[in-house]
PDB file of N, CA and C in Angstrom:
ATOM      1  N   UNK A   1       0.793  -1.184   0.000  1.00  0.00           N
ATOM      2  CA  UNK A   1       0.000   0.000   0.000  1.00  0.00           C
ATOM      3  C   UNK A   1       0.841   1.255   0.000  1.00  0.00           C
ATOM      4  N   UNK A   2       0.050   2.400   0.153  1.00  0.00           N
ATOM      5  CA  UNK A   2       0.874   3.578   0.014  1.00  0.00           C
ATOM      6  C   UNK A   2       1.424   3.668   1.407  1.00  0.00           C
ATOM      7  N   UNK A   3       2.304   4.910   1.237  1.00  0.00           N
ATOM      8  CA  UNK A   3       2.784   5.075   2.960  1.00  0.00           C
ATOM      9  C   UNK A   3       1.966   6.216   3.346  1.00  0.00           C
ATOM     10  N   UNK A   4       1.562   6.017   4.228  1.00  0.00           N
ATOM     11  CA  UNK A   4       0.493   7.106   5.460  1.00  0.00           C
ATOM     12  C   UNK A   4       2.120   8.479   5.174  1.00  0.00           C
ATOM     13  N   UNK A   5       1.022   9.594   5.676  1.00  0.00           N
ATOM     14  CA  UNK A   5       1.501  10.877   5.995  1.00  0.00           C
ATOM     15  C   UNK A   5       1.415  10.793   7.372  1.00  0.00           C
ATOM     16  N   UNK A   6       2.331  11.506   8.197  1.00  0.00           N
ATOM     17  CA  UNK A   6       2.255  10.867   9.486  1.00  0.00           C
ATOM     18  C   UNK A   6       2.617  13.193   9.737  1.00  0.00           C
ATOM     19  N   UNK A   7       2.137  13.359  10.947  1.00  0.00           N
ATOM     20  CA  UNK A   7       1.582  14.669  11.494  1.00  0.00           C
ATOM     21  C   UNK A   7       3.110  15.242  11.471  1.00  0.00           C
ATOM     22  N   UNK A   8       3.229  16.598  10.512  1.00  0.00           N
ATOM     23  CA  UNK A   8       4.786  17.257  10.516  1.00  0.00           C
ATOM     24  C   UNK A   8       5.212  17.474  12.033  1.00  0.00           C
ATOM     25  N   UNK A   9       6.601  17.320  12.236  1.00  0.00           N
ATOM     26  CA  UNK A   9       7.128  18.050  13.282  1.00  0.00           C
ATOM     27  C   UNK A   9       7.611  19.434  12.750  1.00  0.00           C
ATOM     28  N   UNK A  10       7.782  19.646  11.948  1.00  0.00           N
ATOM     29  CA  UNK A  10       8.510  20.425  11.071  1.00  0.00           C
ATOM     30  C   UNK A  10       7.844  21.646  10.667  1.00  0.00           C
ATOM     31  N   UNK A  11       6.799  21.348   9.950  1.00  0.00           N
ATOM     32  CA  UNK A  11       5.923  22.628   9.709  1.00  0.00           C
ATOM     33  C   UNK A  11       5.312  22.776  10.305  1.00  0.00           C
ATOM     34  N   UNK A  12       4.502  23.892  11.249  1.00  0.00           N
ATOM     35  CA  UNK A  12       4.116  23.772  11.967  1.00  0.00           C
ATOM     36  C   UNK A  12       3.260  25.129  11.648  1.00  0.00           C
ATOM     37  N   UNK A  13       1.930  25.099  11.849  1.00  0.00           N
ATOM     38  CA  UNK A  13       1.010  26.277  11.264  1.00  0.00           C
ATOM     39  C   UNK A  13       1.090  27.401  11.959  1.00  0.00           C
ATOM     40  N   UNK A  14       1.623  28.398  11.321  1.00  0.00           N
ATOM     41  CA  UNK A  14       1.566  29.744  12.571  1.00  0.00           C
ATOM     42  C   UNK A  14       2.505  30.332  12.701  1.00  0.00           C
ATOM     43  N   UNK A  15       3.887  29.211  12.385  1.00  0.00           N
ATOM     44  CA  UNK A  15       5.337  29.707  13.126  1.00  0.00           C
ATOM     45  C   UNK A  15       6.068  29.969  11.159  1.00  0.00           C
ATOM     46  N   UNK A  16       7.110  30.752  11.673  1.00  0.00           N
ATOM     47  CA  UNK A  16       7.707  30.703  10.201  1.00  0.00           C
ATOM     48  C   UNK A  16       8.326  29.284   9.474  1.00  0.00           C
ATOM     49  N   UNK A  17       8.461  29.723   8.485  1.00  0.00           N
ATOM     50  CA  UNK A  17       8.991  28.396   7.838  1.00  0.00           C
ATOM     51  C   UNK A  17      10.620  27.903   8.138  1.00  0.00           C
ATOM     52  N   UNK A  18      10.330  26.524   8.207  1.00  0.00           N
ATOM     53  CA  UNK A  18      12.112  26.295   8.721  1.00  0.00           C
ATOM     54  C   UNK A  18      13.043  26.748   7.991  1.00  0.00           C
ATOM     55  N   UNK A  19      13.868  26.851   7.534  1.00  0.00           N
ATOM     56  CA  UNK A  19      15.207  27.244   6.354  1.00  0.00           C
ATOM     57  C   UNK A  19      15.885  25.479   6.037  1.00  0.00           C
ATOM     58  N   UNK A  20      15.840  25.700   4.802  1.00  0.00           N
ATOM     59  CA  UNK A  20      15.947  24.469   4.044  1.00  0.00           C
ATOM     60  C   UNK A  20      15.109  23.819   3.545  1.00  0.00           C
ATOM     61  N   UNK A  21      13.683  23.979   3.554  1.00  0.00           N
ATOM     62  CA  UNK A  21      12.420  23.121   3.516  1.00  0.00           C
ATOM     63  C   UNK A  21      11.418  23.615   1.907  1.00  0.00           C
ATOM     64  N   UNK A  22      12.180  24.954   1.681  1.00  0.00           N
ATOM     65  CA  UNK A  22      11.105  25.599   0.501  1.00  0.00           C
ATOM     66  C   UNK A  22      11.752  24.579  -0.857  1.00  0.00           C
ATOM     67  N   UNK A  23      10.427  24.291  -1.159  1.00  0.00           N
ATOM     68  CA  UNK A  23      10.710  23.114  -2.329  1.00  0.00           C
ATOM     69  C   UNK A  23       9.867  23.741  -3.958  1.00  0.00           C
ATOM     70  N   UNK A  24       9.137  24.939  -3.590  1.00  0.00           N
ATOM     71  CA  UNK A  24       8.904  25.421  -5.018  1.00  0.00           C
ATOM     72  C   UNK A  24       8.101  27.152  -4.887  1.00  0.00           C
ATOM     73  N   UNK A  25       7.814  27.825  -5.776  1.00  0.00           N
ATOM     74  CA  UNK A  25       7.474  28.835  -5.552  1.00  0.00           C
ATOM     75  C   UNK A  25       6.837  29.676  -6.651  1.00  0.00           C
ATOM     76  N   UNK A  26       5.832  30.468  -7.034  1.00  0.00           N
ATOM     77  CA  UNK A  26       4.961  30.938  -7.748  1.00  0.00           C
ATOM     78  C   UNK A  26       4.919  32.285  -7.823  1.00  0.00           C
ATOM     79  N   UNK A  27       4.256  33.026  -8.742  1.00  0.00           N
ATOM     80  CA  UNK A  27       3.921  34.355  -8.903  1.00  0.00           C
ATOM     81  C   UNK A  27       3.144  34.883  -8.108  1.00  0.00           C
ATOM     82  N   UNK A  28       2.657  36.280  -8.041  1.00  0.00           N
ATOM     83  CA  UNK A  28       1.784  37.432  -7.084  1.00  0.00           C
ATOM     84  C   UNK A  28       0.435  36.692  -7.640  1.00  0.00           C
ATOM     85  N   UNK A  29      -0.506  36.133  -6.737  1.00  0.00           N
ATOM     86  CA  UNK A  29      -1.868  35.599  -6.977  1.00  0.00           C
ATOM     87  C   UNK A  29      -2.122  34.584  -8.184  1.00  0.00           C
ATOM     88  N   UNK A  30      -1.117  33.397  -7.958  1.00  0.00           N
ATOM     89  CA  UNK A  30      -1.343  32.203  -9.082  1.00  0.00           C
ATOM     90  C   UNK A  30      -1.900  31.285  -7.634  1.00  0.00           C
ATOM     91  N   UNK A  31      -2.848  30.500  -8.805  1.00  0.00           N
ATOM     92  CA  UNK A  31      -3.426  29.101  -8.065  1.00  0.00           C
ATOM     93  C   UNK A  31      -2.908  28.513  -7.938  1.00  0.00           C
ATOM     94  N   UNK A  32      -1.626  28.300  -8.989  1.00  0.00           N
ATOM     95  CA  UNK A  32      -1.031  26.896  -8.718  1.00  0.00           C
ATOM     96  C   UNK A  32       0.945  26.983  -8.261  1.00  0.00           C
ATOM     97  N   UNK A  33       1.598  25.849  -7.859  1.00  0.00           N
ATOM     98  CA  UNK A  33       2.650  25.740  -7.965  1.00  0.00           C
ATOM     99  C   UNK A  33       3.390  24.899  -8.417  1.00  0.00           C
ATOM    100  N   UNK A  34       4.395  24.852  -9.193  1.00  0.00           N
ATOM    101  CA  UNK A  34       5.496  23.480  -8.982  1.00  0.00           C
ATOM    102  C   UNK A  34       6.543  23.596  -8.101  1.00  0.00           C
ATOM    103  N   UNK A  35       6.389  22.193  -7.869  1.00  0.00           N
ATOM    104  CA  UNK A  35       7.389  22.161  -6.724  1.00  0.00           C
ATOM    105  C   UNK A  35       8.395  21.131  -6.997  1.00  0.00           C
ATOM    106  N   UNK A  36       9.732  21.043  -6.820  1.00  0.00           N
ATOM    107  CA  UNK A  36      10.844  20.673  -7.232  1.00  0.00           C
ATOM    108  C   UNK A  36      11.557  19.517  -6.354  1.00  0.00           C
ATOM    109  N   UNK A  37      12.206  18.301  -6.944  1.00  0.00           N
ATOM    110  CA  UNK A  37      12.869  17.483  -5.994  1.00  0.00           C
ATOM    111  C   UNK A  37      12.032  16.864  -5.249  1.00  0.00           C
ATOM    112  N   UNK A  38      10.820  16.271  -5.397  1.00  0.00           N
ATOM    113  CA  UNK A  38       9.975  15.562  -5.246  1.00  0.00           C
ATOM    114  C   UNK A  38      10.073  14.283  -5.630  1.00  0.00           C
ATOM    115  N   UNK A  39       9.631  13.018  -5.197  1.00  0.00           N
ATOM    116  CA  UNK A  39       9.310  11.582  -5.828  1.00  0.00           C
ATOM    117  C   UNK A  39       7.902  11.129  -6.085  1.00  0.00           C
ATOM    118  N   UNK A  40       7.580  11.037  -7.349  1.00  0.00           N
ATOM    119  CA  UNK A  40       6.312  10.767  -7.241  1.00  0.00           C
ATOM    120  C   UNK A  40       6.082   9.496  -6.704  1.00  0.00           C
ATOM    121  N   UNK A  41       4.453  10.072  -6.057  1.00  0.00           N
ATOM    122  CA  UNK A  41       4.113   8.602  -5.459  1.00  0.00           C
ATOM    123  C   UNK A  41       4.367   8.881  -4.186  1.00  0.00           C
ATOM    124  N   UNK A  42       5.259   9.536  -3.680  1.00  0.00           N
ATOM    125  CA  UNK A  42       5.547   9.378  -2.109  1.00  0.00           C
ATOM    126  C   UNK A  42       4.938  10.482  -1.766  1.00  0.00           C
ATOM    127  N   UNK A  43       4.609  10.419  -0.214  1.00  0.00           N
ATOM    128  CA  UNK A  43       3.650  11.265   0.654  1.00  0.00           C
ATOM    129  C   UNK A  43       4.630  12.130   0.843  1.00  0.00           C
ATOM    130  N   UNK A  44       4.058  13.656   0.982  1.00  0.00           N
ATOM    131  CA  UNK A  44       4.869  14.991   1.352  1.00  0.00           C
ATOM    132  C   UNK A  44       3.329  15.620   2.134  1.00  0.00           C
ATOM    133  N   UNK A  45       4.232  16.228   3.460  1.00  0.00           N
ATOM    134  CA  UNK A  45       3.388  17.350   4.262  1.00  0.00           C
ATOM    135  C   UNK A  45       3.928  18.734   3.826  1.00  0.00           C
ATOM    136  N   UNK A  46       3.075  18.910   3.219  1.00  0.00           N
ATOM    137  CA  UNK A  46       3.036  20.261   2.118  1.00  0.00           C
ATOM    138  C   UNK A  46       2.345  21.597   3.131  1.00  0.00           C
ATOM    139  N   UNK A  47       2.723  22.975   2.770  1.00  0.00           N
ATOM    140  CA  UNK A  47       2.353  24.025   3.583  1.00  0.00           C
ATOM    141  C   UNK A  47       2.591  25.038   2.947  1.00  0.00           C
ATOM    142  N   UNK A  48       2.341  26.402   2.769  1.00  0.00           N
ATOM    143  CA  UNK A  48       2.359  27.371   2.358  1.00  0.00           C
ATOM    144  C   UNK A  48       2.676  28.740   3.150  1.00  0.00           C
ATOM    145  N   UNK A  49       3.529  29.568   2.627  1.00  0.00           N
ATOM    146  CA  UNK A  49       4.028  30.869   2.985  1.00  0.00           C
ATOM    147  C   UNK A  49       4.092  31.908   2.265  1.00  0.00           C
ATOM    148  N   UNK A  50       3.516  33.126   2.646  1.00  0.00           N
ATOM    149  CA  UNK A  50       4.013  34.286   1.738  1.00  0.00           C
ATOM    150  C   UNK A  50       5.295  34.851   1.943  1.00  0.00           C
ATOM    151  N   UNK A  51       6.280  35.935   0.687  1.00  0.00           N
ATOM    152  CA  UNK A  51       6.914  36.042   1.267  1.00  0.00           C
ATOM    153  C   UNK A  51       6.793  37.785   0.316  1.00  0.00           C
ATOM    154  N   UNK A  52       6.906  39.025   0.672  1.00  0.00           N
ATOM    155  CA  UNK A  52       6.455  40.205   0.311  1.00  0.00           C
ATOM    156  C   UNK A  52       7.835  40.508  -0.287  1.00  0.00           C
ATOM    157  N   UNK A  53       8.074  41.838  -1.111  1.00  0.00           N
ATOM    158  CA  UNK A  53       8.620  42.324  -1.735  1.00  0.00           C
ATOM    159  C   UNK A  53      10.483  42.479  -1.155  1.00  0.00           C
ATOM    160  N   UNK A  54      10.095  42.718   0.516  1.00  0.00           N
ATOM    161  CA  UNK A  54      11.339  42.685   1.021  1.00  0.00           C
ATOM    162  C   UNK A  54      11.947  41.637   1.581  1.00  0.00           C
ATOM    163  N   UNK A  55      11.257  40.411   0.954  1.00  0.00           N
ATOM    164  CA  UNK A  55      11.514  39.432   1.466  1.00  0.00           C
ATOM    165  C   UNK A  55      11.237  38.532   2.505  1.00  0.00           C
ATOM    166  N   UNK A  56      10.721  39.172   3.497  1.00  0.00           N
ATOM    167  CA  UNK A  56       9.955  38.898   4.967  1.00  0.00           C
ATOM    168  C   UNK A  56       8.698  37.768   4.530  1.00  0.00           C
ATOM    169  N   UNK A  57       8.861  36.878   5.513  1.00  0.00           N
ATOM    170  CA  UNK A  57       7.860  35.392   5.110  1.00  0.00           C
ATOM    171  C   UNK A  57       7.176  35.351   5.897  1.00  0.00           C
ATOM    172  N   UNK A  58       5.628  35.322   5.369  1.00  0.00           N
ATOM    173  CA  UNK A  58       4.458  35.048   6.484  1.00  0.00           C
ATOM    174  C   UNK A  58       4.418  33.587   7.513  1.00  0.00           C
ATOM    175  N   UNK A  59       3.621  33.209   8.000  1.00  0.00           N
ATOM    176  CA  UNK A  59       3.377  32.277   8.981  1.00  0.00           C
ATOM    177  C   UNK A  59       2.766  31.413   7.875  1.00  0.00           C
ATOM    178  N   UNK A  60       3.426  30.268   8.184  1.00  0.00           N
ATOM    179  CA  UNK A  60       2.892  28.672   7.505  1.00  0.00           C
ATOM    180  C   UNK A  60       1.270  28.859   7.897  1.00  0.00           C
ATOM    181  N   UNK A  61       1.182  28.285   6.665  1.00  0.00           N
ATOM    182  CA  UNK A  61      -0.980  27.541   6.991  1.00  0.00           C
ATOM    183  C   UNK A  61      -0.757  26.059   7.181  1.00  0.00           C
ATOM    184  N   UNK A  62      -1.584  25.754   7.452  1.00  0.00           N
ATOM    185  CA  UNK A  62      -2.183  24.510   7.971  1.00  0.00           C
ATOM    186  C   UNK A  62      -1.172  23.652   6.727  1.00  0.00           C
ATOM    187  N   UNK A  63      -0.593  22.310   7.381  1.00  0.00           N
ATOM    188  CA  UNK A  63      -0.200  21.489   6.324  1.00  0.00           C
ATOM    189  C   UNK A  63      -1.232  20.017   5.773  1.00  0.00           C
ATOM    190  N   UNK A  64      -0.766  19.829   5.139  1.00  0.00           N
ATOM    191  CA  UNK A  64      -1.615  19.124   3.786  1.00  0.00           C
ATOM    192  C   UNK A  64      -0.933  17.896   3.562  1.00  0.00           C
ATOM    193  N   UNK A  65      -0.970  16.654   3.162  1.00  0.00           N
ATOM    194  CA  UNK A  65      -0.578  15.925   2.675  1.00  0.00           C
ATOM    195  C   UNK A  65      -0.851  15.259   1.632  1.00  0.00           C
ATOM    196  N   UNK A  66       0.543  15.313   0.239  1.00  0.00           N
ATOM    197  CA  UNK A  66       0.063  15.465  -0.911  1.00  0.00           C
ATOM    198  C   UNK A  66       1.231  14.245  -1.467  1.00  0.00           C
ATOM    199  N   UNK A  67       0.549  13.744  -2.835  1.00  0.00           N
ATOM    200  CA  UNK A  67       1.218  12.880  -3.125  1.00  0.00           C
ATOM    201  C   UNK A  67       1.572  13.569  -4.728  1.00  0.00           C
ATOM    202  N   UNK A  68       2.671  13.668  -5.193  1.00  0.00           N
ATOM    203  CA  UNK A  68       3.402  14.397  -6.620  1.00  0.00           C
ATOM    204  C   UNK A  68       3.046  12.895  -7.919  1.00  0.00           C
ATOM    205  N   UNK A  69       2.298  13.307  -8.703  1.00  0.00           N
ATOM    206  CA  UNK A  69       1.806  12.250  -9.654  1.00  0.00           C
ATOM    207  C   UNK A  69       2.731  12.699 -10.924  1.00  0.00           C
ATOM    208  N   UNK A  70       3.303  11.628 -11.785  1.00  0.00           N
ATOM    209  CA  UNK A  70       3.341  12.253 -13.118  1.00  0.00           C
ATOM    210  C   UNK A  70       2.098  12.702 -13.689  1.00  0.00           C
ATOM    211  N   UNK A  71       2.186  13.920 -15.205  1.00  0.00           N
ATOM    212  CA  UNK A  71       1.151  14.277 -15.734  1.00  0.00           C
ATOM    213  C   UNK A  71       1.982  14.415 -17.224  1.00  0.00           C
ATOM    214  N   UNK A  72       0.539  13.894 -18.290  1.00  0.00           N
ATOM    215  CA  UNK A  72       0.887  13.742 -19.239  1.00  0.00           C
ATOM    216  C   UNK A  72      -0.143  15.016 -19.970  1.00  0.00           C
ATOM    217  N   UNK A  73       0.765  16.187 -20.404  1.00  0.00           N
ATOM    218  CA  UNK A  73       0.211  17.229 -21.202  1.00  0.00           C
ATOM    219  C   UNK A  73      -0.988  17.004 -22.283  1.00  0.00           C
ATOM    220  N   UNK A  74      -1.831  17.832 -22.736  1.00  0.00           N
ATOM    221  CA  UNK A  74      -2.782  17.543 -23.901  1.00  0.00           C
ATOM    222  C   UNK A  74      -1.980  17.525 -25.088  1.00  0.00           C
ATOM    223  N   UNK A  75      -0.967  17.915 -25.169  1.00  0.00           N
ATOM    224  CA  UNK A  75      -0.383  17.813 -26.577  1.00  0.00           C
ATOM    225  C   UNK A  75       0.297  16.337 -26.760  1.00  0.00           C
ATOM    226  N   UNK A  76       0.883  15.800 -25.598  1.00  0.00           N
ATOM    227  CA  UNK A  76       1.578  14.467 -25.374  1.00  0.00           C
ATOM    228  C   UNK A  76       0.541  13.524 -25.480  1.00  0.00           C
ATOM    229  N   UNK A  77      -0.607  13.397 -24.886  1.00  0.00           N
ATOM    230  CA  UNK A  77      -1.747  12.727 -24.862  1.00  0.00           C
ATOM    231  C   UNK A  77      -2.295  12.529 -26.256  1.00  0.00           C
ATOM    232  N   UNK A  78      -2.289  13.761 -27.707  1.00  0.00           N
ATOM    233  CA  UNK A  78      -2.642  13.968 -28.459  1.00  0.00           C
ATOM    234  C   UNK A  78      -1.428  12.993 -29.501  1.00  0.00           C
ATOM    235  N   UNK A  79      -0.404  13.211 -29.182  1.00  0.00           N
ATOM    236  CA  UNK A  79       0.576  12.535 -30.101  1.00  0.00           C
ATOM    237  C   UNK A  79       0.479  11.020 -29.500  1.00  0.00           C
ATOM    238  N   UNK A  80       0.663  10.825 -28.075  1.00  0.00           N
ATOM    239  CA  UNK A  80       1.001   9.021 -27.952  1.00  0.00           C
ATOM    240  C   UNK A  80      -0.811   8.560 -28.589  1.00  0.00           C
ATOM    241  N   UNK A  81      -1.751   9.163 -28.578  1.00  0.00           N
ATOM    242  CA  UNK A  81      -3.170   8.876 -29.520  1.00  0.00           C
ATOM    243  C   UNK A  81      -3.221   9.001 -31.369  1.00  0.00           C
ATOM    244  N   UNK A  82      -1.685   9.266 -31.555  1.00  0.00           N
ATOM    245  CA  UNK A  82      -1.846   9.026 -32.992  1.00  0.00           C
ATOM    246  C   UNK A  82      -1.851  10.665 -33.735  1.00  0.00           C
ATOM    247  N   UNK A  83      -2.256  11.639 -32.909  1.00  0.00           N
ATOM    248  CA  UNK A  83      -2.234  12.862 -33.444  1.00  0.00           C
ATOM    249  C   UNK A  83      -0.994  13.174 -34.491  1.00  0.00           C
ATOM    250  N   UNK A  84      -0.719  13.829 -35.075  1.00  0.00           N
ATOM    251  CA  UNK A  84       0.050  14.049 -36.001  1.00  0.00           C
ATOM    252  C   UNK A  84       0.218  15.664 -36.748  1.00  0.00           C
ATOM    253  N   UNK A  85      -0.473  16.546 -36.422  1.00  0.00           N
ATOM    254  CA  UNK A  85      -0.589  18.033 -36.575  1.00  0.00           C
ATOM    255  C   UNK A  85       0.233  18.263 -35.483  1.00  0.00           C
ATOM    256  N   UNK A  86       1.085  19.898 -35.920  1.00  0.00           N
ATOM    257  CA  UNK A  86       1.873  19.985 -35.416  1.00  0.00           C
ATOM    258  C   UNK A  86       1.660  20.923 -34.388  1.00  0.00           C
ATOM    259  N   UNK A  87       2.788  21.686 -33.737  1.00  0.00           N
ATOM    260  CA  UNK A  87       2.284  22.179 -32.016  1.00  0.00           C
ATOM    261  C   UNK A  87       1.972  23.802 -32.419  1.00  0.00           C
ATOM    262  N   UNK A  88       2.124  24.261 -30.963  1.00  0.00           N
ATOM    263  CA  UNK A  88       2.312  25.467 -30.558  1.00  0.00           C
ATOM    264  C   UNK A  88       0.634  26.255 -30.140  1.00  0.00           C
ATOM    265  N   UNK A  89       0.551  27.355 -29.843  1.00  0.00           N
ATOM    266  CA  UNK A  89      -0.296  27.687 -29.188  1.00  0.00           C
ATOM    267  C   UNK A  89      -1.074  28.628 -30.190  1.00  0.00           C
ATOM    268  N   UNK A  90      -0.615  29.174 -30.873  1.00  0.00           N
ATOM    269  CA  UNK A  90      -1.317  30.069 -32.013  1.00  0.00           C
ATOM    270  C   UNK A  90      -0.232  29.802 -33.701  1.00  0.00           C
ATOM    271  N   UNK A  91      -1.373  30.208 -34.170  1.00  0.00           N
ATOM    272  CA  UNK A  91      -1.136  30.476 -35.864  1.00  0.00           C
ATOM    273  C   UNK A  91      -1.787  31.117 -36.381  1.00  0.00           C
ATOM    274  N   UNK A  92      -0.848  30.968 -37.507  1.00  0.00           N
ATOM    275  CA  UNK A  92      -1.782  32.857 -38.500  1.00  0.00           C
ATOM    276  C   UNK A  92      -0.993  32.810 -39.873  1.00  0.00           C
ATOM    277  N   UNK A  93      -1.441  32.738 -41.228  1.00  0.00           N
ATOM    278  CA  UNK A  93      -0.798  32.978 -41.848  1.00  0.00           C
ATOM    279  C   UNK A  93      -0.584  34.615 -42.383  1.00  0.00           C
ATOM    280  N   UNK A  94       0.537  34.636 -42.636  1.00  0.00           N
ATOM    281  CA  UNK A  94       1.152  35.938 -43.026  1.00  0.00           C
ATOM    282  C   UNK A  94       0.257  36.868 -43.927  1.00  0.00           C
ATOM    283  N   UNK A  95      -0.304  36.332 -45.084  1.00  0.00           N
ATOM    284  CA  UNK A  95      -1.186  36.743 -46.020  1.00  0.00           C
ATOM    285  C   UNK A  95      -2.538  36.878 -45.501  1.00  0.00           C
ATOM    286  N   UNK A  96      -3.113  36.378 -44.702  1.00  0.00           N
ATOM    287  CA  UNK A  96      -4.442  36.593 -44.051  1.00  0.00           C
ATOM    288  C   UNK A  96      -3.951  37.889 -43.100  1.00  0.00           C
ATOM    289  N   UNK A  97      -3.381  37.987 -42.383  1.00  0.00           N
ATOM    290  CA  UNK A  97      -2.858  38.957 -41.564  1.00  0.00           C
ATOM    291  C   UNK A  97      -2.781  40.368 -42.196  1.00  0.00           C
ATOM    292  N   UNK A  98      -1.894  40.245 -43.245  1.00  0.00           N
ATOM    293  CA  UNK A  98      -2.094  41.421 -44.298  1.00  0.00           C
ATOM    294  C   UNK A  98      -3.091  41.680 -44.841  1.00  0.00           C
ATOM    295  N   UNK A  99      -4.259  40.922 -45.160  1.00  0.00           N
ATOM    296  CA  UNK A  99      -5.371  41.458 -45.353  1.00  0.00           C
ATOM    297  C   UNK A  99      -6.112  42.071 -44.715  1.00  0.00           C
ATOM    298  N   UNK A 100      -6.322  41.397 -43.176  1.00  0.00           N
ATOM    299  CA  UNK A 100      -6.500  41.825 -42.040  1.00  0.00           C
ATOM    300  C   UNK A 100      -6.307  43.364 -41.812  1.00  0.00           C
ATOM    301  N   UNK A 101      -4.823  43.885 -41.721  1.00  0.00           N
ATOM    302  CA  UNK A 101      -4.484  45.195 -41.400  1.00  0.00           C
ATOM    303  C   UNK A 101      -4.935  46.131 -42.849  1.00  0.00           C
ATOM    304  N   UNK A 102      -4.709  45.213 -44.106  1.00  0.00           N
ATOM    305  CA  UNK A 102      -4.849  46.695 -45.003  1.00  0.00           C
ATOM    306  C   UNK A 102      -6.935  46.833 -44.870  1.00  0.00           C
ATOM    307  N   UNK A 103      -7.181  45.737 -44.230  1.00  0.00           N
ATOM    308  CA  UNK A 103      -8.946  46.080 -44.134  1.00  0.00           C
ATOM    309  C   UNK A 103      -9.143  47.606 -43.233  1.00  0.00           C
ATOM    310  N   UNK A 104      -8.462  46.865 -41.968  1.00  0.00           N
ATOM    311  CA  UNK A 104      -8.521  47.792 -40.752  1.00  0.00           C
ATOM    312  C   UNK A 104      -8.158  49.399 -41.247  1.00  0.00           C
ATOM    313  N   UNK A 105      -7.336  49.706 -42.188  1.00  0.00           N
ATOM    314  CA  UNK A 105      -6.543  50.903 -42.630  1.00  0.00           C
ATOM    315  C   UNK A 105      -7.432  51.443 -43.549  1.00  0.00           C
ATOM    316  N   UNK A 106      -8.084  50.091 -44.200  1.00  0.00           N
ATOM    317  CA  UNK A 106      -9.384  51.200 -45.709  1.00  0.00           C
ATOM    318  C   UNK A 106     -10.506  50.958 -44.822  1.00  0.00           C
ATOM    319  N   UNK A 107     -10.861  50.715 -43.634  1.00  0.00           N
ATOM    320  CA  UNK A 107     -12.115  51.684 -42.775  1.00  0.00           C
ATOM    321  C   UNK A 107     -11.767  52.737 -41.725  1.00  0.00           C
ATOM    322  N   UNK A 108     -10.625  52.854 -41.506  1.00  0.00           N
ATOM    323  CA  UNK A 108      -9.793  54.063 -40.956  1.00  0.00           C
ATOM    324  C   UNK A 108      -9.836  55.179 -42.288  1.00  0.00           C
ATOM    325  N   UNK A 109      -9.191  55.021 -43.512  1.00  0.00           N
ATOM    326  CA  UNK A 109      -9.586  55.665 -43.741  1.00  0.00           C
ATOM    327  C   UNK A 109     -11.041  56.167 -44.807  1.00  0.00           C
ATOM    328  N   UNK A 110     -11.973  55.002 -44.785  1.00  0.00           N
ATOM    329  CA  UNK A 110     -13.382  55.575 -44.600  1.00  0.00           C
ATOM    330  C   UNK A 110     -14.064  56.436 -44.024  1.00  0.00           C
ATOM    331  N   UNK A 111     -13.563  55.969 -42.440  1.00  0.00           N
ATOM    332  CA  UNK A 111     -13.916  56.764 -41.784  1.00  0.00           C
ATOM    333  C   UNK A 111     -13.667  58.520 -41.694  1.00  0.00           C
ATOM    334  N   UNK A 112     -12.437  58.537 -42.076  1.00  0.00           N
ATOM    335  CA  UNK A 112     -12.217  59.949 -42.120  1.00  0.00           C
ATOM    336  C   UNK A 112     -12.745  60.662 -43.529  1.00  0.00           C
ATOM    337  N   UNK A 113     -12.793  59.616 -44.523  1.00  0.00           N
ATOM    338  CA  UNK A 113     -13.178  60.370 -45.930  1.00  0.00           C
ATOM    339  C   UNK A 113     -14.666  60.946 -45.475  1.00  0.00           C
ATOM    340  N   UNK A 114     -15.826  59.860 -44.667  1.00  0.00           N
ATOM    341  CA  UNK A 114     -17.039  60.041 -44.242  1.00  0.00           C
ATOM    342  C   UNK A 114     -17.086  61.244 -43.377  1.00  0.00           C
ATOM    343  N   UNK A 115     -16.326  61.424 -42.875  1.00  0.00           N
ATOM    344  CA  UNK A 115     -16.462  62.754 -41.984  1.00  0.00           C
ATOM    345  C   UNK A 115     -15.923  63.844 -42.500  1.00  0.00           C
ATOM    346  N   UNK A 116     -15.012  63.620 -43.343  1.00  0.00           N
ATOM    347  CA  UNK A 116     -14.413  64.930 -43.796  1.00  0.00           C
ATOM    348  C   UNK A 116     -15.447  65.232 -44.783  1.00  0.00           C
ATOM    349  N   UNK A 117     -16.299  64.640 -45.644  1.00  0.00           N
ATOM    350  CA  UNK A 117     -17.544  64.988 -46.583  1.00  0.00           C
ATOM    351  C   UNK A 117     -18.774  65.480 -45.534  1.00  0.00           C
ATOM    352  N   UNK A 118     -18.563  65.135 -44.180  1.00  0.00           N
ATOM    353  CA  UNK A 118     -19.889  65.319 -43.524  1.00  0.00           C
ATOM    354  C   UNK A 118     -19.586  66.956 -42.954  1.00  0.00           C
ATOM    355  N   UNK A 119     -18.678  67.501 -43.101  1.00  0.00           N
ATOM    356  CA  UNK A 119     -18.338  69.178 -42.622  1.00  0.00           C
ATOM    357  C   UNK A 119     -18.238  70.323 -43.952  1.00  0.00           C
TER     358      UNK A 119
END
């Protein structure tokens, strides 16, 4: 079976965080974190701290016990399923694009031909 999480001595809710123990760390108001030097599969008593601009670290919250899983991305999932189109997050071809802007530029200047006839 798995191994039980057994109650930190270590973190302890309230008090600052020990030195040596920070295992990952995130941006100003993200949901999530990675955390580093982990084994998946094995139990970790996990806890959280802020730490402000000058550096100064809030008081641990309550700890958690969490187990680090591998994860297989939608694009990885998409290829070991046979997918075969290729990656990245956006596309655009060059020539649609240019049409795009010289549109935007002949109702810019519509617009001004329309108003300059309307005075």
């Amino acid at each position: 079976g798995l191994q039980p999480c057994t109650t930190s001595t270590v973190l302890i809710p309230g008090n600052d965080p020990p030195a040596g123990y920070q295992c990952g760390s995130s941006a100003k108001g993200a949901s999530q974190i990675t955390a580093t030097g982990l084994t998946n599969g094995e139990a970790y008593n996990v806890a959280v701290s802020a730490v402000d601009t000058y550096f100064n670290t809030g008081a641990l919250s309550a700890s958690t016990c969490e187990r680090p899983q591998p994860v297989t991305s939608f694009y990885q999932a998409y290829r070991d399923a046979g997918g075969k189109d290729g990656g990245g997050f956006c596309s655009f071809s060059p020539r649609n694009a240019g049409r795009a802007t010289l549109s935007l530029f002949g109702l810019i200047g519509l617009g001004a031909l329309l108003r300059r006839r309307a005075r």
